[in-house]
C-alpha atoms as a PDB file:
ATOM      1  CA  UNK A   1     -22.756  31.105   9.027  1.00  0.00           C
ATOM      2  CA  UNK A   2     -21.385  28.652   6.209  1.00  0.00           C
ATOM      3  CA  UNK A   3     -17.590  29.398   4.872  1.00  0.00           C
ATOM      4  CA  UNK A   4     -17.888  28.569   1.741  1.00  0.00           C
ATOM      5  CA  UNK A   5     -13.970  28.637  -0.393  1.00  0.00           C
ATOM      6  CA  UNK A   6     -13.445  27.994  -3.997  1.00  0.00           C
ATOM      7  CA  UNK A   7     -10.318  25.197  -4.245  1.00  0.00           C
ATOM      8  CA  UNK A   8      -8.171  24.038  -6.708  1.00  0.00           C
ATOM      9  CA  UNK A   9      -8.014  20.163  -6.073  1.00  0.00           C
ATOM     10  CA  UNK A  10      -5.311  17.914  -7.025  1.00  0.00           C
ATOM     11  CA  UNK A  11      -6.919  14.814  -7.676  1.00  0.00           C
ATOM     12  CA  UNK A  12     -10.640  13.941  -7.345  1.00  0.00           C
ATOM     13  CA  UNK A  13     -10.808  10.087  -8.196  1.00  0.00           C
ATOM     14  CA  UNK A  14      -9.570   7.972  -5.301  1.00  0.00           C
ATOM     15  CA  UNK A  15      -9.261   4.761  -4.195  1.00  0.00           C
ATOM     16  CA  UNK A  16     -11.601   3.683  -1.761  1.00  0.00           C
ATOM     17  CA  UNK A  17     -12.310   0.573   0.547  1.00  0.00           C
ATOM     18  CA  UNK A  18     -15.863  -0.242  -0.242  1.00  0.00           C
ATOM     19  CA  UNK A  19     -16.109   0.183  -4.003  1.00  0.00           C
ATOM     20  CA  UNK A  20     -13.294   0.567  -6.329  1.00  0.00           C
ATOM     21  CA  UNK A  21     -13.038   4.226  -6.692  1.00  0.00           C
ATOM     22  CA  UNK A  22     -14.801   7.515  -4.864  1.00  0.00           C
ATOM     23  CA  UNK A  23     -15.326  11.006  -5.916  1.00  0.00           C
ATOM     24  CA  UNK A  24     -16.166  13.504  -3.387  1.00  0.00           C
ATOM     25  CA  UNK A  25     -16.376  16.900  -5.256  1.00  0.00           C
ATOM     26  CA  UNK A  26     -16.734  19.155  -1.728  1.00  0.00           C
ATOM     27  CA  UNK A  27     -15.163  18.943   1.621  1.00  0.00           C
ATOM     28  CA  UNK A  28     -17.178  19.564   3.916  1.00  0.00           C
ATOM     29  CA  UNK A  29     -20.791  19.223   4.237  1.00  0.00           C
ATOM     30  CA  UNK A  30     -23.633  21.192   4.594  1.00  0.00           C
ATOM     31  CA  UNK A  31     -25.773  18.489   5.833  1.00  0.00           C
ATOM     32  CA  UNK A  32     -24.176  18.497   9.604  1.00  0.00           C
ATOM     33  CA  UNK A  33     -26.032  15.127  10.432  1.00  0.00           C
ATOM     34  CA  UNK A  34     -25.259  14.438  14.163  1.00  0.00           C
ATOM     35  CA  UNK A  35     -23.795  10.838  13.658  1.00  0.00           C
ATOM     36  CA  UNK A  36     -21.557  11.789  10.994  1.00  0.00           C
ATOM     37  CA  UNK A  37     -18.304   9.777  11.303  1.00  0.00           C
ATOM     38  CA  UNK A  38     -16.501  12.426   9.324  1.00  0.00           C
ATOM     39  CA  UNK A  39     -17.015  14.971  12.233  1.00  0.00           C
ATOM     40  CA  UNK A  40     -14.243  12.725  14.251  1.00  0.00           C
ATOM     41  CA  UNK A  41     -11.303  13.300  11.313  1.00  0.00           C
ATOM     42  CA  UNK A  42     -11.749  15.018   8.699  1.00  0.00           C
ATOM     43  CA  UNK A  43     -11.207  18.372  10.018  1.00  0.00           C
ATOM     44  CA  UNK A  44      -7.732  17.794  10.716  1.00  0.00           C
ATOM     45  CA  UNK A  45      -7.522  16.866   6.776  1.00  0.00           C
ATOM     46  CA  UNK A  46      -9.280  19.998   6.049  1.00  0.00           C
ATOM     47  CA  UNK A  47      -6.901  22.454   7.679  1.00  0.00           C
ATOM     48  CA  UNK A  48     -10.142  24.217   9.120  1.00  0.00           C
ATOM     49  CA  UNK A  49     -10.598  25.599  12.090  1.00  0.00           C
ATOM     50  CA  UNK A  50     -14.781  25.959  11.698  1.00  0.00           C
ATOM     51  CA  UNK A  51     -16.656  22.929  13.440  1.00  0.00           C
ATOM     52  CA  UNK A  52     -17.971  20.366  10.571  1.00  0.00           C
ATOM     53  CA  UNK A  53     -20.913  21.193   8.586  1.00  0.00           C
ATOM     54  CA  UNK A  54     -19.742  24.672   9.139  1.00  0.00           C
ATOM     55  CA  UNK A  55     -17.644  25.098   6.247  1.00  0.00           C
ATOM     56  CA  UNK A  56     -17.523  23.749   2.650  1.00  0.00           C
ATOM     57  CA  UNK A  57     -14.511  23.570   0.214  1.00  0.00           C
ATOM     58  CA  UNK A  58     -15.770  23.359  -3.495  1.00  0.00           C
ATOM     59  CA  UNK A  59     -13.427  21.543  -5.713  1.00  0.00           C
ATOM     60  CA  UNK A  60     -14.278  23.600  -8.746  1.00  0.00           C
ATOM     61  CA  UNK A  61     -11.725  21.954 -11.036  1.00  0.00           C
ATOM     62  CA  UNK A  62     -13.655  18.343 -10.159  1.00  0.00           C
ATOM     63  CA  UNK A  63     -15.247  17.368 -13.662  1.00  0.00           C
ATOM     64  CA  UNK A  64     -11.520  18.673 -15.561  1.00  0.00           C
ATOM     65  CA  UNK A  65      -9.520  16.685 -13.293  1.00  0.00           C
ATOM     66  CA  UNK A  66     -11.914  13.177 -13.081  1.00  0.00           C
ATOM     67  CA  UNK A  67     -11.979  13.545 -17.374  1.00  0.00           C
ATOM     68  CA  UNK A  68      -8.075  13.091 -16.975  1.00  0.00           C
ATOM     69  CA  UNK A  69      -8.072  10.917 -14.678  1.00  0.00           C
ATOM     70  CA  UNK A  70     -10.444   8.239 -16.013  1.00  0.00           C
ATOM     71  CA  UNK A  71      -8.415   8.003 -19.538  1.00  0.00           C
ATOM     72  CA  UNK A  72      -5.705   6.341 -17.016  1.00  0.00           C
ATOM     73  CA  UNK A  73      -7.786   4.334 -14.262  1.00  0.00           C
ATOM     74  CA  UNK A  74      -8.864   0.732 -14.825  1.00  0.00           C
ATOM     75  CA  UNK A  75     -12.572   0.791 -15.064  1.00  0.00           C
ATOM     76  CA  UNK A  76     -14.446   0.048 -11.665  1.00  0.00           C
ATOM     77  CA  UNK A  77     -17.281   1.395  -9.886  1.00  0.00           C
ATOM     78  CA  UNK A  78     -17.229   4.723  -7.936  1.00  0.00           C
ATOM     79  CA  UNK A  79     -19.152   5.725  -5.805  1.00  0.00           C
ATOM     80  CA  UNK A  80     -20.439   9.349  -4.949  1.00  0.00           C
ATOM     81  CA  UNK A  81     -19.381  10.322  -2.250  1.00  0.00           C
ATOM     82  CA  UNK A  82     -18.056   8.781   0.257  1.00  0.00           C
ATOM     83  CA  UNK A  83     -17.822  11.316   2.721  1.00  0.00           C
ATOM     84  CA  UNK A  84     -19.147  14.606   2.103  1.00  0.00           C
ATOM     85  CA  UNK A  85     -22.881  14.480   0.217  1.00  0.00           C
ATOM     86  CA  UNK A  86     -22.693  14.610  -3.176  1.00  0.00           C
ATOM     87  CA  UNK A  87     -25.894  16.318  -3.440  1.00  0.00           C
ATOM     88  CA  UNK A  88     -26.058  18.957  -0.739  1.00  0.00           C
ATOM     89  CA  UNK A  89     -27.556  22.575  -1.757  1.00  0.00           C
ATOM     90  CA  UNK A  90     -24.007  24.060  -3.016  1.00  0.00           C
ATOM     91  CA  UNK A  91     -24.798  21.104  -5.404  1.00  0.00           C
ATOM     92  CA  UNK A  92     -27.962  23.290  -6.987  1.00  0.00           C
ATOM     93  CA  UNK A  93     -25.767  25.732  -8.049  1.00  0.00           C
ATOM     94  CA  UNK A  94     -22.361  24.394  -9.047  1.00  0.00           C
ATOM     95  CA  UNK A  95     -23.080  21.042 -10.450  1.00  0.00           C
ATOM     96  CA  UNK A  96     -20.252  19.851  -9.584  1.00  0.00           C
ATOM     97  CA  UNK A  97     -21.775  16.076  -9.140  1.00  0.00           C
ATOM     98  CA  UNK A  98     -23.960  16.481 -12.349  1.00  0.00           C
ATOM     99  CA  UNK A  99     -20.407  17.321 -14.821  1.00  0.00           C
ATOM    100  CA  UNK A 100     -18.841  14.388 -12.819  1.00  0.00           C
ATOM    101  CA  UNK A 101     -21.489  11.725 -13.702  1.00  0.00           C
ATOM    102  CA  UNK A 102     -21.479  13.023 -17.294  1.00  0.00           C
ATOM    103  CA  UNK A 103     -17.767  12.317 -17.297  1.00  0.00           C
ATOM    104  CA  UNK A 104     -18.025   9.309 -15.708  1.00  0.00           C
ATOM    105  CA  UNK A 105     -21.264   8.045 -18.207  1.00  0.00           C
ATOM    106  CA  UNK A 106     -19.495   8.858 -21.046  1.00  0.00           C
ATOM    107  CA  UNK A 107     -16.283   7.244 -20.197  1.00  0.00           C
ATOM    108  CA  UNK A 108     -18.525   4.099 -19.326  1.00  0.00           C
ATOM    109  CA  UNK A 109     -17.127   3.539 -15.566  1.00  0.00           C
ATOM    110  CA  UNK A 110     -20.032   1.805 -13.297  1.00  0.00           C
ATOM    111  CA  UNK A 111     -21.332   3.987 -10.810  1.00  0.00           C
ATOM    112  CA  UNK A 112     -23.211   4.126  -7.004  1.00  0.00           C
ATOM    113  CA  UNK A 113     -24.754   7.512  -6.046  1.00  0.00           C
ATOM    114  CA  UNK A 114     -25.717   7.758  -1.933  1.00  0.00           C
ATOM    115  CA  UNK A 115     -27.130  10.955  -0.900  1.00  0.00           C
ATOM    116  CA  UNK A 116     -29.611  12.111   2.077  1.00  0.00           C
ATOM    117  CA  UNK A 117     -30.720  15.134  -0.327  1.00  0.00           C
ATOM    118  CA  UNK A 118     -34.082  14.716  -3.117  1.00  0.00           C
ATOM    119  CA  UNK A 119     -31.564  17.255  -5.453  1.00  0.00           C
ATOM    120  CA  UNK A 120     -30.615  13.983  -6.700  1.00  0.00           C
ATOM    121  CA  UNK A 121     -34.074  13.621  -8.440  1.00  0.00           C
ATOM    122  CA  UNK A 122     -32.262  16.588 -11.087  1.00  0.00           C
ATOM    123  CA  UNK A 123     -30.157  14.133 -12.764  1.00  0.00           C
ATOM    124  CA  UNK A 124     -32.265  11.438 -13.267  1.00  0.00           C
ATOM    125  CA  UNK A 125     -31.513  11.884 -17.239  1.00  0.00           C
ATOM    126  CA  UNK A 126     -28.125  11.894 -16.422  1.00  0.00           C
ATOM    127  CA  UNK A 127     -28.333   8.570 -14.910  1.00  0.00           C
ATOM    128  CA  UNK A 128     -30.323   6.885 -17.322  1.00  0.00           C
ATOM    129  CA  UNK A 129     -26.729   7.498 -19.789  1.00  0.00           C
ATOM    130  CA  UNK A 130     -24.936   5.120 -17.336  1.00  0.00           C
ATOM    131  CA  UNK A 131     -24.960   1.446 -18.425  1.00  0.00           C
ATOM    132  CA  UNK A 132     -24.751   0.332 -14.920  1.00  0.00           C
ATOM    133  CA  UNK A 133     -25.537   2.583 -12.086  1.00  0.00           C
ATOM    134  CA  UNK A 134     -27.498   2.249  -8.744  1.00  0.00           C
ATOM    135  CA  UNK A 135     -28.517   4.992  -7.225  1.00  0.00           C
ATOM    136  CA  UNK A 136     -29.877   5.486  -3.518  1.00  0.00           C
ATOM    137  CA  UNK A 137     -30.593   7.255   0.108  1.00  0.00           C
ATOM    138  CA  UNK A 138     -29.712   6.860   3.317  1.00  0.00           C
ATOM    139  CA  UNK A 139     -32.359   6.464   5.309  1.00  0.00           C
ATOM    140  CA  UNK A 140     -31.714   5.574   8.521  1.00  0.00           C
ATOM    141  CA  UNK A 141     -35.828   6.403  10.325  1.00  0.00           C
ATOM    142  CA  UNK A 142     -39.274   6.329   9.014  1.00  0.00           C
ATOM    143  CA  UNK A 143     -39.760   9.278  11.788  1.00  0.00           C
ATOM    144  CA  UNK A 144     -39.272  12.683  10.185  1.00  0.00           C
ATOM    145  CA  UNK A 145     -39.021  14.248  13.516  1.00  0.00           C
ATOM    146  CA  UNK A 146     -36.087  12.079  14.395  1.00  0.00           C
ATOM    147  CA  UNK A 147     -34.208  12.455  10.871  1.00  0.00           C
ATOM    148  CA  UNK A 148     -34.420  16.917  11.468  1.00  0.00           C
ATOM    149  CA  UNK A 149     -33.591  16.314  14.595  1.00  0.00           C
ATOM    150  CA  UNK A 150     -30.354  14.251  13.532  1.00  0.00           C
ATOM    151  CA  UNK A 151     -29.730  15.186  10.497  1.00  0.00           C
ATOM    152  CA  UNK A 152     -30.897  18.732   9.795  1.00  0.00           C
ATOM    153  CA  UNK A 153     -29.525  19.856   6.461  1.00  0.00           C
ATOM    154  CA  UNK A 154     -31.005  16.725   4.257  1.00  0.00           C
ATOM    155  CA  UNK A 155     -34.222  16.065   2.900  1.00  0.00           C
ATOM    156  CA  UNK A 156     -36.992  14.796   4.934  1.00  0.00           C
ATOM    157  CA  UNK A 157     -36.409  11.239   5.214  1.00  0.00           C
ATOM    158  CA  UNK A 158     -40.137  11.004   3.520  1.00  0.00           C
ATOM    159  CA  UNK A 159     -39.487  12.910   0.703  1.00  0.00           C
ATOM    160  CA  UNK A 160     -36.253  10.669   0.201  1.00  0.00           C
ATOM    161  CA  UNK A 161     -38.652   7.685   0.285  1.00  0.00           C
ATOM    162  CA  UNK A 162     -41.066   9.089  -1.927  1.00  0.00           C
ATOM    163  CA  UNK A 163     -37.978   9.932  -4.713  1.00  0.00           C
ATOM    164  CA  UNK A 164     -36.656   6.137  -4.409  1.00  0.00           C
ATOM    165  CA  UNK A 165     -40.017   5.545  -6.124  1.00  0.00           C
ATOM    166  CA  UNK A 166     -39.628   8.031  -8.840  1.00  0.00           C
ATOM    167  CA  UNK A 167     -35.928   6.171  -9.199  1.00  0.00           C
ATOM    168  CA  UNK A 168     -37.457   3.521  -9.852  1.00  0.00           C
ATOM    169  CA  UNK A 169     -40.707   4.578 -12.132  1.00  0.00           C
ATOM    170  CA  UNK A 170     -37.795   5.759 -14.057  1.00  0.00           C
ATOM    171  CA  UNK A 171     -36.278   2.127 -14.856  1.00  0.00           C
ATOM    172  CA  UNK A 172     -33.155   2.471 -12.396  1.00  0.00           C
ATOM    173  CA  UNK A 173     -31.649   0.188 -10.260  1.00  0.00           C
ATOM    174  CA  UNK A 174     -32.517   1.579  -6.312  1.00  0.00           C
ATOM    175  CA  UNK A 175     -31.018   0.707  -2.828  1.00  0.00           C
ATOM    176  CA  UNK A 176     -31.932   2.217   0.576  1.00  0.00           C
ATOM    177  CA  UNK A 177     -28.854   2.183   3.329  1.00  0.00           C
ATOM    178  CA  UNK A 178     -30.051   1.517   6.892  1.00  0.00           C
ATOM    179  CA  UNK A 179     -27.582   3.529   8.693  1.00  0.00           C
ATOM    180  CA  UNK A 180     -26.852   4.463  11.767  1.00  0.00           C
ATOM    181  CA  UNK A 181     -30.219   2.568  13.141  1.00  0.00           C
ATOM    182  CA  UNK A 182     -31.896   5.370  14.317  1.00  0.00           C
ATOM    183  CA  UNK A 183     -35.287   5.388  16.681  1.00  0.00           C
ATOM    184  CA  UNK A 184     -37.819   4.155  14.213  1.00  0.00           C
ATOM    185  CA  UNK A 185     -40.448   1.870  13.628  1.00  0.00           C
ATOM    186  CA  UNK A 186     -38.713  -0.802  11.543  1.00  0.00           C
ATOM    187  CA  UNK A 187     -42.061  -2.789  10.281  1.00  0.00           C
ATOM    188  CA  UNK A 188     -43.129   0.644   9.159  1.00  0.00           C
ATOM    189  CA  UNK A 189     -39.803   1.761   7.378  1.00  0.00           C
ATOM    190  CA  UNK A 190     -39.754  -1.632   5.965  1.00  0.00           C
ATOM    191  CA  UNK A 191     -43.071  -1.296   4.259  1.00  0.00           C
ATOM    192  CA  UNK A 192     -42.558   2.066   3.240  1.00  0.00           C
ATOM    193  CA  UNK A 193     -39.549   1.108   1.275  1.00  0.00           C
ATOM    194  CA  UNK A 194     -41.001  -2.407  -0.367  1.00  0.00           C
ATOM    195  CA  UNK A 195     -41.478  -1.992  -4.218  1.00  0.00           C
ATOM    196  CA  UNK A 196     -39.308   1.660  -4.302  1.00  0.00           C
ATOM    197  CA  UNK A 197     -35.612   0.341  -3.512  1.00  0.00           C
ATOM    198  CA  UNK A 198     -34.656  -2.956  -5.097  1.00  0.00           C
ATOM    199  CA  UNK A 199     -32.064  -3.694  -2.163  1.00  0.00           C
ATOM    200  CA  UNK A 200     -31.627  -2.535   1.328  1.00  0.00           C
ATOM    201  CA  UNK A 201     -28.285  -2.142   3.264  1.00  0.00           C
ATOM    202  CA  UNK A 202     -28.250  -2.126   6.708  1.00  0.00           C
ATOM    203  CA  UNK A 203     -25.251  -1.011   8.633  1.00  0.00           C
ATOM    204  CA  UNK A 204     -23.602  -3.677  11.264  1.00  0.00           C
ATOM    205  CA  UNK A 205     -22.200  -0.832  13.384  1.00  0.00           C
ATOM    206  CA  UNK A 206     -23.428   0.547  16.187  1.00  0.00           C
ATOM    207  CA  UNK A 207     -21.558   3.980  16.551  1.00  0.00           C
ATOM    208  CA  UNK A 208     -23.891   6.710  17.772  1.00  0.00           C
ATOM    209  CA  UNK A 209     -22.381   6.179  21.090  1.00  0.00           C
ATOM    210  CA  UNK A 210     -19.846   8.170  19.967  1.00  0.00           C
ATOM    211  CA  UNK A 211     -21.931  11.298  20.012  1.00  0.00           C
ATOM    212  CA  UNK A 212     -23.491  11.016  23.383  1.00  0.00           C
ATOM    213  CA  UNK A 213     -24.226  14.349  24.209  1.00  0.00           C
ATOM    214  CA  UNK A 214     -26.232  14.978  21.242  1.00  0.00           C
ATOM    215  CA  UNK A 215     -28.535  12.095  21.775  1.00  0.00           C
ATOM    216  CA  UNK A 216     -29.104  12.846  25.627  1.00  0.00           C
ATOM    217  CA  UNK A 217     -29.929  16.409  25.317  1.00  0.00           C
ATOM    218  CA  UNK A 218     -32.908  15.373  22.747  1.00  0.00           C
ATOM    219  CA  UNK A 219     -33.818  12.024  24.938  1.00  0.00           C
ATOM    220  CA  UNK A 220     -32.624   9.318  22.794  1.00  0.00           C
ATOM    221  CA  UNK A 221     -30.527   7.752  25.465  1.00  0.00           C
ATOM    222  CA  UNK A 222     -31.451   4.437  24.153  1.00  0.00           C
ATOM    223  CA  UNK A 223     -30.910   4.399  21.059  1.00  0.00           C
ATOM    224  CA  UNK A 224     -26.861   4.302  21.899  1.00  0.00           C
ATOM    225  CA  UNK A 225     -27.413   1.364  23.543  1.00  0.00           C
ATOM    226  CA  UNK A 226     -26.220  -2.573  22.083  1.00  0.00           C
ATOM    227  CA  UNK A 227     -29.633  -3.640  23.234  1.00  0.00           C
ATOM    228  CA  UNK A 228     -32.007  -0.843  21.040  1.00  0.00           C
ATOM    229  CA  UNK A 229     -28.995  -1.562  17.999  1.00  0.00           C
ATOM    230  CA  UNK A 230     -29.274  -5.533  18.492  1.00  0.00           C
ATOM    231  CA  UNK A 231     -33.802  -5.059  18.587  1.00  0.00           C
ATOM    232  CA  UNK A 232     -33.734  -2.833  15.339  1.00  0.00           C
ATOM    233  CA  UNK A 233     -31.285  -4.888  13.444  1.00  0.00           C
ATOM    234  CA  UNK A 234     -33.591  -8.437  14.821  1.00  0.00           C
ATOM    235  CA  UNK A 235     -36.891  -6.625  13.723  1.00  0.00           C
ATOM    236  CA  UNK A 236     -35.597  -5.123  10.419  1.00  0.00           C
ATOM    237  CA  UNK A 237     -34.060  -8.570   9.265  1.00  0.00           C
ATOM    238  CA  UNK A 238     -36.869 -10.290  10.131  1.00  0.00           C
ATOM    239  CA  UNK A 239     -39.665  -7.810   7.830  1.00  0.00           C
ATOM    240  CA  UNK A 240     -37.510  -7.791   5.070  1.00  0.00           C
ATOM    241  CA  UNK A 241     -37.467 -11.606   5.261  1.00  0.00           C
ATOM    242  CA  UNK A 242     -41.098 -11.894   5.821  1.00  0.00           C
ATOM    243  CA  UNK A 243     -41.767  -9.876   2.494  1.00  0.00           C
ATOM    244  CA  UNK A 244     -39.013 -11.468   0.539  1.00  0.00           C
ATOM    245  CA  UNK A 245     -37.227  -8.182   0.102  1.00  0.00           C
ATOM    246  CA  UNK A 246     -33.223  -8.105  -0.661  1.00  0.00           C
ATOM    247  CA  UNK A 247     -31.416  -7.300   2.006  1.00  0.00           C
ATOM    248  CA  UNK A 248     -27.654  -7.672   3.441  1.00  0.00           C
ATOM    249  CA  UNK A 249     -26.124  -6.463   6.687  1.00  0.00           C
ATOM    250  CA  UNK A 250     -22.553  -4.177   5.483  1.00  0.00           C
ATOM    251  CA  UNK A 251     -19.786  -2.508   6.761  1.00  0.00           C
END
């Protein structure tokens, strides 16, 4: 059963490592994707008691507090989120991540949206406000069966395919993150991506070791392993190279 509580949040735009800013209107997430590096601290941040992806706080004072904030910040780019998916189903009612990009549109700040969920697909009209926005998935399989396995609570990783080309039809800039390397087949994921996301990210880390019990009770034993993350990383490189597709290696 989700615990779902109604916050009053004291700030909303923060300062974050990878892009300027971040705005994560929920903690918690609803998605409860196995590899999820927030499972290892954000719970002690939370002050629940719940396992992750068991509970979600809703900042329902986000959009209020990010409209004061931005008349202070330096412009930069934010990104949504950084932690907890933007877009996750609480999203489809409280539009909490829709208000935010209107905020953030009209006060012209840059913005990168990363979500696992095809909810996203709802604000495409927001986006199209932004003078410079990139919006994307994670998509870290070709294999369906793999991405409910590991990350039950998103959209099927081809239905998140499928919307990076409606991004695009719709004139916006598109990226696809490659993260963690799950089992796929990474000619096939390669291919399925050319002409829908204009660059591809692919993460350097190797760190679903550190759920280990997850990934030998379904049989995926290898896929912890330096040797499966070193073969992926070798064979994805090397299609996105042979079809002249923009790639870098992050993180």
């Amino acid at each position: 059963m989700l615990i779902v509580k109604e916050i009053e949040a004291k700030g909303v735009l923060n300062k974050s490592k990878i892009y300027d800013y971040c705005v994560n209107c929920y903690t918690g997430c609803q998605h409860d994707c196995a590899y999820c590096y927030a499972k290892l601290f954000m719970r002690r941040y939370s002050g629940h008691e719940e396992p992750w992806g068991q509970f979600v706080d809703v900042k329902v004072n986000a959009p209020e507090l990010l409209q004061k904030q931005v008349r202070r910040a330096k412009k930069g780019v934010v990104w949504l989120s950084s932690v907890c998916d933007a877009y996750q189903p609480l999203e489809a009612g409280y539009k909490l991540t829709r208000r935010c990009l209107e905020v953030l549109a009209a006060a012209e700040f840059p913005a990168t949206v990363q979500s696992k969920s095809v909810l996203l697909l709802r604000d495409i009209d927001v986006f199209r406000r932004f003078k410079d926005i990139e919006v994307g998935f994670t998509i870290a399989t070709d294999d369906d069966h793999v991405s409910r396995l590991v990350e039950p609570g998103a959209s099927p990783v081809s239905e998140r395919i499928a919307a990076l080309a409606v991004l695009k039809a719709a004139g916006l800039k598109t990226y696809a993150f490659i993260g963690p390397i799950l089992p796929a087949d990474p000619e096939a994921l390669v291919a399925a991506l050319d002409g829908k996301a204009d660059r591809i990210l692919i993460d350097r880390m190797n760190y679903v070791g550190q759920f280990r019990t997850f990934f030998v009770r379904h049989k995926m034993e290898r896929a912890m392993t330096d040797a499966f993350f070193a073969d992926m990383t070798r064979r994805l490189a090397g299609e996105l190279k042979r079809r002249r597709m923009a790639f870098e290696v992050v993180f």
